[in-house]
PDB file of N, CA and C in Angstrom:
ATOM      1  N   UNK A   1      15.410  21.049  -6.417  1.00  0.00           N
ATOM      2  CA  UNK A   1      14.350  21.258  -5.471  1.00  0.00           C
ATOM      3  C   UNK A   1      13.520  22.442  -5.960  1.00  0.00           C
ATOM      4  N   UNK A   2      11.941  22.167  -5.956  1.00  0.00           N
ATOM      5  CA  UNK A   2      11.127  23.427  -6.507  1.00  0.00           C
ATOM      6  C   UNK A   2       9.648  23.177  -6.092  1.00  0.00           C
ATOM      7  N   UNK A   3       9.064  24.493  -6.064  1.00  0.00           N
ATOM      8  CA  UNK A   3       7.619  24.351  -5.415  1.00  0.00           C
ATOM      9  C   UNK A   3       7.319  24.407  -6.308  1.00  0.00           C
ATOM     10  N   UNK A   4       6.731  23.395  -7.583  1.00  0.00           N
ATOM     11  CA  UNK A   4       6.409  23.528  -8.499  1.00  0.00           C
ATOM     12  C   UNK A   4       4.193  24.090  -8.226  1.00  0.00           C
ATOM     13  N   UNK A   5       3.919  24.230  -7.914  1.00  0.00           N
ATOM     14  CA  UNK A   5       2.151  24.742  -7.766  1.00  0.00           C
ATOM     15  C   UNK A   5       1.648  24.246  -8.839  1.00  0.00           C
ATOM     16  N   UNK A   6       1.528  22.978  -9.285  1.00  0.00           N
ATOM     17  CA  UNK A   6       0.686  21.840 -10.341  1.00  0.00           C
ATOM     18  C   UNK A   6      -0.248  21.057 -10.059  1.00  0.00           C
ATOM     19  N   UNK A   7      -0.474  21.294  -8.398  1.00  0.00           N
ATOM     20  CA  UNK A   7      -2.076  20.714  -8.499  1.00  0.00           C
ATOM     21  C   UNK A   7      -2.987  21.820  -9.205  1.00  0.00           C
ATOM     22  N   UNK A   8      -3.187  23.000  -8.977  1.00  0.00           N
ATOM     23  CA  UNK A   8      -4.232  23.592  -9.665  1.00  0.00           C
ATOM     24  C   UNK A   8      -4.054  23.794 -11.404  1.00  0.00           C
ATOM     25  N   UNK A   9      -3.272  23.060 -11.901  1.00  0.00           N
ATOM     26  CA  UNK A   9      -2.838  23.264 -13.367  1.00  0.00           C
ATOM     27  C   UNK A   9      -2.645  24.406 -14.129  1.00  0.00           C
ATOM     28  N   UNK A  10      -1.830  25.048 -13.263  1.00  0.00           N
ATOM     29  CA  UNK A  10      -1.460  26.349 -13.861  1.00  0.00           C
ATOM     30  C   UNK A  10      -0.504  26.082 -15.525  1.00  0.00           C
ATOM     31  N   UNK A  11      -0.912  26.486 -16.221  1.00  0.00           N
ATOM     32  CA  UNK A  11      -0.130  26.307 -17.620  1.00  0.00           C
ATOM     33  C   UNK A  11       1.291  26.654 -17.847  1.00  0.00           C
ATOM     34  N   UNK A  12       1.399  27.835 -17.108  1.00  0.00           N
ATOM     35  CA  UNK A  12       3.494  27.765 -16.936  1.00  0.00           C
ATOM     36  C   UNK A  12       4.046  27.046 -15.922  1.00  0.00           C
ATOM     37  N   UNK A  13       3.221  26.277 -15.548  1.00  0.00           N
ATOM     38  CA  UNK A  13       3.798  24.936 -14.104  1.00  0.00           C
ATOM     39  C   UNK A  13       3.372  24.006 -14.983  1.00  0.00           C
ATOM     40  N   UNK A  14       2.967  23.101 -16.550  1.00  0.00           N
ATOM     41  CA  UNK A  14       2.510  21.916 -16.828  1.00  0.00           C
ATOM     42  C   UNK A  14       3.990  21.578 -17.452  1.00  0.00           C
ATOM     43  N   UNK A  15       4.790  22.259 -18.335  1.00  0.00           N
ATOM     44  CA  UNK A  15       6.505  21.832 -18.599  1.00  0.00           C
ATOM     45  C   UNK A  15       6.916  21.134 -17.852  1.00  0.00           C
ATOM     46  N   UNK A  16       6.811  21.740 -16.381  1.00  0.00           N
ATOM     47  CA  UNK A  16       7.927  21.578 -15.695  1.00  0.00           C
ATOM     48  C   UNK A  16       7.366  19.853 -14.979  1.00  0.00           C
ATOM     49  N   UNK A  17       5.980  19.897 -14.617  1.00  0.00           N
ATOM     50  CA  UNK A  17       5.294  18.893 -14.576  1.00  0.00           C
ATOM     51  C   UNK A  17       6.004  17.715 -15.574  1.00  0.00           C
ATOM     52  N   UNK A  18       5.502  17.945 -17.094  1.00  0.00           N
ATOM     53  CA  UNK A  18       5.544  16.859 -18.082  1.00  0.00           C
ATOM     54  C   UNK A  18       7.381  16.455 -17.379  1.00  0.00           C
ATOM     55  N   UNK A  19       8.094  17.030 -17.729  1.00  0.00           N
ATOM     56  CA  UNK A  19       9.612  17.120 -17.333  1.00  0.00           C
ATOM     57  C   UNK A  19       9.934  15.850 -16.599  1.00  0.00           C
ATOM     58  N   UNK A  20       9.202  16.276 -15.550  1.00  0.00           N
ATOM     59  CA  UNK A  20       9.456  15.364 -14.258  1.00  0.00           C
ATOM     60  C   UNK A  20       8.675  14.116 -14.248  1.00  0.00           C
ATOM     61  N   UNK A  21       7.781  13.971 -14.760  1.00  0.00           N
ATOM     62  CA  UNK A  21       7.335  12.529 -15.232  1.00  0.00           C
ATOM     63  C   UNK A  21       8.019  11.874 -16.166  1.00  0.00           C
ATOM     64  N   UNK A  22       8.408  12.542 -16.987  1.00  0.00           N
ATOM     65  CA  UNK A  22       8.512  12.032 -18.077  1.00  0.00           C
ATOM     66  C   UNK A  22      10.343  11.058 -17.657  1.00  0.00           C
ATOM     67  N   UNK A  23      11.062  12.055 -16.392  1.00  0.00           N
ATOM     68  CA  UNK A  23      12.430  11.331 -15.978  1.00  0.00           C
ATOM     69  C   UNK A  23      12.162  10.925 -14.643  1.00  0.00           C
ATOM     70  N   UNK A  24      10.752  10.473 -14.531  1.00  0.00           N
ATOM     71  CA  UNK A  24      10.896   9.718 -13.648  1.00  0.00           C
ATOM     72  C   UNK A  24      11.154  10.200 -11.993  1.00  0.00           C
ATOM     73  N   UNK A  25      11.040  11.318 -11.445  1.00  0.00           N
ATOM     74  CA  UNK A  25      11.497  12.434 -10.670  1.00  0.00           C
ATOM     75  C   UNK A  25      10.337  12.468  -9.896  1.00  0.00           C
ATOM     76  N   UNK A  26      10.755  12.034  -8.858  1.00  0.00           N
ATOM     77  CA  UNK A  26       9.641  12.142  -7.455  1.00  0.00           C
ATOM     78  C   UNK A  26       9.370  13.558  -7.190  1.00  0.00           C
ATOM     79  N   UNK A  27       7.743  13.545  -7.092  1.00  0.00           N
ATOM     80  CA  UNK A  27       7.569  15.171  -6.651  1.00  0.00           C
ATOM     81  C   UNK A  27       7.123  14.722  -5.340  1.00  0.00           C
ATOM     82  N   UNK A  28       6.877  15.809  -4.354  1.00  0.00           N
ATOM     83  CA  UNK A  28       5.878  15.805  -3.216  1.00  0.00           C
ATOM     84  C   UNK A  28       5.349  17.466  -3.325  1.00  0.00           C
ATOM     85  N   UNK A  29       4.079  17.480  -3.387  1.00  0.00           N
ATOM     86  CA  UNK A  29       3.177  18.523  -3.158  1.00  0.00           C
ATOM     87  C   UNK A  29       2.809  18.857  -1.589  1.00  0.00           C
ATOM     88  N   UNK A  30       3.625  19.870  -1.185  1.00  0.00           N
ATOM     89  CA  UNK A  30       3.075  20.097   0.272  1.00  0.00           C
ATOM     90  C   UNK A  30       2.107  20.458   0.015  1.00  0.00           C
ATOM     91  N   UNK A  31       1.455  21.037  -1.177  1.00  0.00           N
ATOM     92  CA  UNK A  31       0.090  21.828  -0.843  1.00  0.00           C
ATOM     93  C   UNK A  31      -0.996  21.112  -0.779  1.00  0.00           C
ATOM     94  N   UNK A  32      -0.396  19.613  -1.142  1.00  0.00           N
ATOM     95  CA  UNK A  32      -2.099  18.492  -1.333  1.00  0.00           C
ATOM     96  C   UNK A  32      -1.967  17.471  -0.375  1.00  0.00           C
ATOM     97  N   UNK A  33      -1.336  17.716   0.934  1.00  0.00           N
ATOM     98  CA  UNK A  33      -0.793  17.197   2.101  1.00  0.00           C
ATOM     99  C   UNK A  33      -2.601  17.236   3.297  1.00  0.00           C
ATOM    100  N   UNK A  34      -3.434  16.174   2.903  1.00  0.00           N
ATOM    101  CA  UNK A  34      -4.513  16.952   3.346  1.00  0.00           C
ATOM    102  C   UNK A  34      -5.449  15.779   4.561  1.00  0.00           C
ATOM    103  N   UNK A  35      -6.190  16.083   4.898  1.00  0.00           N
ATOM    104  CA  UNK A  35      -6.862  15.340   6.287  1.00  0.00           C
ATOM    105  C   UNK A  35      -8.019  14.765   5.500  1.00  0.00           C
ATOM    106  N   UNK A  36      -8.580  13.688   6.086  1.00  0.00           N
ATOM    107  CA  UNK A  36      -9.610  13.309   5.394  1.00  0.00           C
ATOM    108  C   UNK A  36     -11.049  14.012   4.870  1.00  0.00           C
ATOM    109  N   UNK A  37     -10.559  15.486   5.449  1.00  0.00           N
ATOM    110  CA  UNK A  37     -11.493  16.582   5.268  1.00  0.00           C
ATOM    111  C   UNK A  37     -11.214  17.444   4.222  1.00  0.00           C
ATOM    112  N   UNK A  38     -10.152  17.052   3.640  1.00  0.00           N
ATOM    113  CA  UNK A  38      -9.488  18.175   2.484  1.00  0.00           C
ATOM    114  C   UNK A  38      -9.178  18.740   3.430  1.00  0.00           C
ATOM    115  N   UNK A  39      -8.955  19.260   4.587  1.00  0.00           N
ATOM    116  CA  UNK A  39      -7.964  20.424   5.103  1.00  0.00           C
ATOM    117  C   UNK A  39      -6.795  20.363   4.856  1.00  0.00           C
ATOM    118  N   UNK A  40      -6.123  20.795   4.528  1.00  0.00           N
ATOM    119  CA  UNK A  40      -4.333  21.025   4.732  1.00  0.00           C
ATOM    120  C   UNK A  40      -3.881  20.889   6.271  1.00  0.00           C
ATOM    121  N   UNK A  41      -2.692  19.884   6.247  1.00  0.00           N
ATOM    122  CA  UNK A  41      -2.116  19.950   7.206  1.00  0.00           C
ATOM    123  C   UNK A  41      -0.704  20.657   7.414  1.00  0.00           C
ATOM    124  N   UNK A  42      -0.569  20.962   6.369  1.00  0.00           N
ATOM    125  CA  UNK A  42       0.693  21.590   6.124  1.00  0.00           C
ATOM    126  C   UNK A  42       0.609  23.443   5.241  1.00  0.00           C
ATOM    127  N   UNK A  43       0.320  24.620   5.988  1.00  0.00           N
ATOM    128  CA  UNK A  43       0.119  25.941   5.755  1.00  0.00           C
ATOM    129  C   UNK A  43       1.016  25.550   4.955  1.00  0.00           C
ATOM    130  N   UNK A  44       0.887  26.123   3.411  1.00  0.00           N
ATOM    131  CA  UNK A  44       1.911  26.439   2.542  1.00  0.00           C
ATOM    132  C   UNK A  44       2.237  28.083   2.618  1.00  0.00           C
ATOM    133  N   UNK A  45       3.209  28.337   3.013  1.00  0.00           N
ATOM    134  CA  UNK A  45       4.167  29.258   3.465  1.00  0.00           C
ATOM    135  C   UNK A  45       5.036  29.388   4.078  1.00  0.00           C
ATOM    136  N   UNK A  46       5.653  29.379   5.183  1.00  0.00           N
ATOM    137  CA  UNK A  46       6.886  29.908   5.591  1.00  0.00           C
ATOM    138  C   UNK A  46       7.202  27.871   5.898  1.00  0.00           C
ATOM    139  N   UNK A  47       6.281  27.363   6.540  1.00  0.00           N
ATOM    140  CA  UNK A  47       6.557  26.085   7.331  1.00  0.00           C
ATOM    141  C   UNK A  47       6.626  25.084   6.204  1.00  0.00           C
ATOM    142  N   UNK A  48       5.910  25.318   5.192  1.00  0.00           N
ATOM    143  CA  UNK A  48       6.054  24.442   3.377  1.00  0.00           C
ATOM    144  C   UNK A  48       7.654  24.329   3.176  1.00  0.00           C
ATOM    145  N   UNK A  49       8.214  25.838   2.811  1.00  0.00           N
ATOM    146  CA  UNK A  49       9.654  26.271   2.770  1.00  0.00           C
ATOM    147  C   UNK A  49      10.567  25.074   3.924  1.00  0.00           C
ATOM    148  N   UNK A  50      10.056  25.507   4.810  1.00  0.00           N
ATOM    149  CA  UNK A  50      11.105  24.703   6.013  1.00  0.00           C
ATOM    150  C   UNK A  50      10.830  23.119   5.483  1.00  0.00           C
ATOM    151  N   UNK A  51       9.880  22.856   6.016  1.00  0.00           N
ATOM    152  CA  UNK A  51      10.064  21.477   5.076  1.00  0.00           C
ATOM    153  C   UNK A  51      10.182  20.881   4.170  1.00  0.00           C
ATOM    154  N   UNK A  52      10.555  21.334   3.382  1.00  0.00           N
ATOM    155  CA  UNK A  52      11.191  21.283   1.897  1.00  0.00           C
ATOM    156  C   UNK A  52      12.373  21.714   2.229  1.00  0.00           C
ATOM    157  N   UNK A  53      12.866  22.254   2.616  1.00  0.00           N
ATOM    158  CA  UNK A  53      14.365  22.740   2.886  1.00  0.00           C
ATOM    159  C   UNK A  53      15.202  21.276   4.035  1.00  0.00           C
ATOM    160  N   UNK A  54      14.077  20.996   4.533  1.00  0.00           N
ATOM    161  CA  UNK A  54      14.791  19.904   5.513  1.00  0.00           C
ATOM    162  C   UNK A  54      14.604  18.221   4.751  1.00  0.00           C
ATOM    163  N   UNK A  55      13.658  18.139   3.751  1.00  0.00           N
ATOM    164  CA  UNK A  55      13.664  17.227   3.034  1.00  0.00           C
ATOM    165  C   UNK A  55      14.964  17.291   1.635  1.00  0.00           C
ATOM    166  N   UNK A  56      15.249  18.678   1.326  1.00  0.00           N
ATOM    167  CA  UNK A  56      16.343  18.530   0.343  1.00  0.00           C
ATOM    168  C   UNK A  56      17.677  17.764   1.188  1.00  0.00           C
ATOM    169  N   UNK A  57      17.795  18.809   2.146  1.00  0.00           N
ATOM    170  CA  UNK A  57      18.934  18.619   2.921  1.00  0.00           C
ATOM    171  C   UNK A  57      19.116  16.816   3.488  1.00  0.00           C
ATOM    172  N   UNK A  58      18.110  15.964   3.417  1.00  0.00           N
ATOM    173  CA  UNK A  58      18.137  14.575   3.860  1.00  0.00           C
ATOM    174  C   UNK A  58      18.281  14.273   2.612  1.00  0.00           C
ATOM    175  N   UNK A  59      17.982  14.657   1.546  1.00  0.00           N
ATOM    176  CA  UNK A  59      18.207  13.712   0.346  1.00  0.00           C
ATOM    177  C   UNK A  59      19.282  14.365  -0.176  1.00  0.00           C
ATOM    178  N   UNK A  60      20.227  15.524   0.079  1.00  0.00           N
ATOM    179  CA  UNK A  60      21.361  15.493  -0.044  1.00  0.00           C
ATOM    180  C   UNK A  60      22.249  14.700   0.734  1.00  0.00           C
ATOM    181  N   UNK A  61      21.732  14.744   1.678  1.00  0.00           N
ATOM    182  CA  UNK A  61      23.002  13.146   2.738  1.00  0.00           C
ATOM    183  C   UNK A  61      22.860  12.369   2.347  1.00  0.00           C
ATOM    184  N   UNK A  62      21.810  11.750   1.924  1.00  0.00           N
ATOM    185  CA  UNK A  62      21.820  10.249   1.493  1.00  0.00           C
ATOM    186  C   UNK A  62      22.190  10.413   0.064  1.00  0.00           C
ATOM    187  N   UNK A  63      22.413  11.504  -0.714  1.00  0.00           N
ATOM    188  CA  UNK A  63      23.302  11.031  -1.667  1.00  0.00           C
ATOM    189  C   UNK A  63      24.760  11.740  -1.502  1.00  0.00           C
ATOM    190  N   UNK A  64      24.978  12.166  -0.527  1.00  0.00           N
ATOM    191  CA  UNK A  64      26.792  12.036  -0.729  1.00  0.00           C
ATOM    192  C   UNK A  64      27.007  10.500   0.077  1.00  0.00           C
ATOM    193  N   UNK A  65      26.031   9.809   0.984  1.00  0.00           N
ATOM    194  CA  UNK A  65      26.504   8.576   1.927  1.00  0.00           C
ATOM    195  C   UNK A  65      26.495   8.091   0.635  1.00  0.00           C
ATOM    196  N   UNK A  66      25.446   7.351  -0.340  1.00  0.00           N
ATOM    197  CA  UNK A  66      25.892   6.790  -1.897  1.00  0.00           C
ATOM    198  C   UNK A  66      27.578   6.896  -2.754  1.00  0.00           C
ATOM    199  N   UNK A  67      27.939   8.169  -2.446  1.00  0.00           N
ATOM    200  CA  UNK A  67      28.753   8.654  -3.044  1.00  0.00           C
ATOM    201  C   UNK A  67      30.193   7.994  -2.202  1.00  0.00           C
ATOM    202  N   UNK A  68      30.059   7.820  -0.563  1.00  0.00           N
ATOM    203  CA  UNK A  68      30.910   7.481   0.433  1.00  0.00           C
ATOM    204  C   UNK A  68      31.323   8.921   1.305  1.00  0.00           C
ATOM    205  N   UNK A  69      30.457  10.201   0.983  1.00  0.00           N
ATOM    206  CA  UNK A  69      30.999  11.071   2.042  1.00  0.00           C
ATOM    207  C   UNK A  69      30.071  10.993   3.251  1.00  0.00           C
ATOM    208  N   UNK A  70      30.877  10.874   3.830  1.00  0.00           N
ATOM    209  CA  UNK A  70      30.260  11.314   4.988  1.00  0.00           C
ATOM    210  C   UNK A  70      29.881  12.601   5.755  1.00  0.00           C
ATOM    211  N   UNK A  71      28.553  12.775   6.620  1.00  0.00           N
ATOM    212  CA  UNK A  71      28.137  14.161   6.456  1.00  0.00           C
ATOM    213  C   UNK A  71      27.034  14.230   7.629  1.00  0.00           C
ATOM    214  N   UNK A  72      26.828  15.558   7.499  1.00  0.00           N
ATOM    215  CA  UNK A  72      25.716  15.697   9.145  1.00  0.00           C
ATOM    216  C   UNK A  72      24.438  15.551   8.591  1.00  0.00           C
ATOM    217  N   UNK A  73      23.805  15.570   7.110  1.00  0.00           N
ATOM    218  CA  UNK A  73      22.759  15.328   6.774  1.00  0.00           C
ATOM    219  C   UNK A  73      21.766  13.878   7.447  1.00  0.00           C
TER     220      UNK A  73
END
C-alpha cells in the first residue's frame, strides 16, 4: 500500500509507477478522485490516509478469506 503522487509526474514517483504497470498492480489515485468540475472529492490529507487505510484493510480480508482465514476485515 502507497500514496504513490504520479499524476503530476514527479520523476522519483515514475519507477515506482513503471513497477506497477509493468506487474500488473492496481493503483487508485485518491488525488484524481474528481467531479465533473475537476474538483476533488476526496481532500488529500488526513481523510485520503483513512481511506486508503480502510481500502488496504478490505483487501487484506479478502485475501486471507482466499487463503480460508477467517477474519473481521
Amino acid at each position: 500500500m502507497i500514496f504513490p503522487h504520479v499524476i503530476k509526474g514527479q520523476p522519483a514517483n515514475m519507477d515506482t509507477l513503471d513497477v506497477m504497470v509493468e506487474k500488473n498492480i492496481r493503483l487508485i489515485d485518491y488525488e484524481r478522485i474528481v467531479d465533473e468540475n475537476n474538483n476533488r472529492l476526496i481532500a488529500f490529507g488526513f481523510f485520503a490516509g483513512v481511506a486508503g487505510a480502510i481500502d488496504f484493510l478490505h483487501g487484506l480480508g479478502q485475501y486471507f478469506l482466499l487463503q480460508g482465514i477467517t477474519n473481521s476485515f
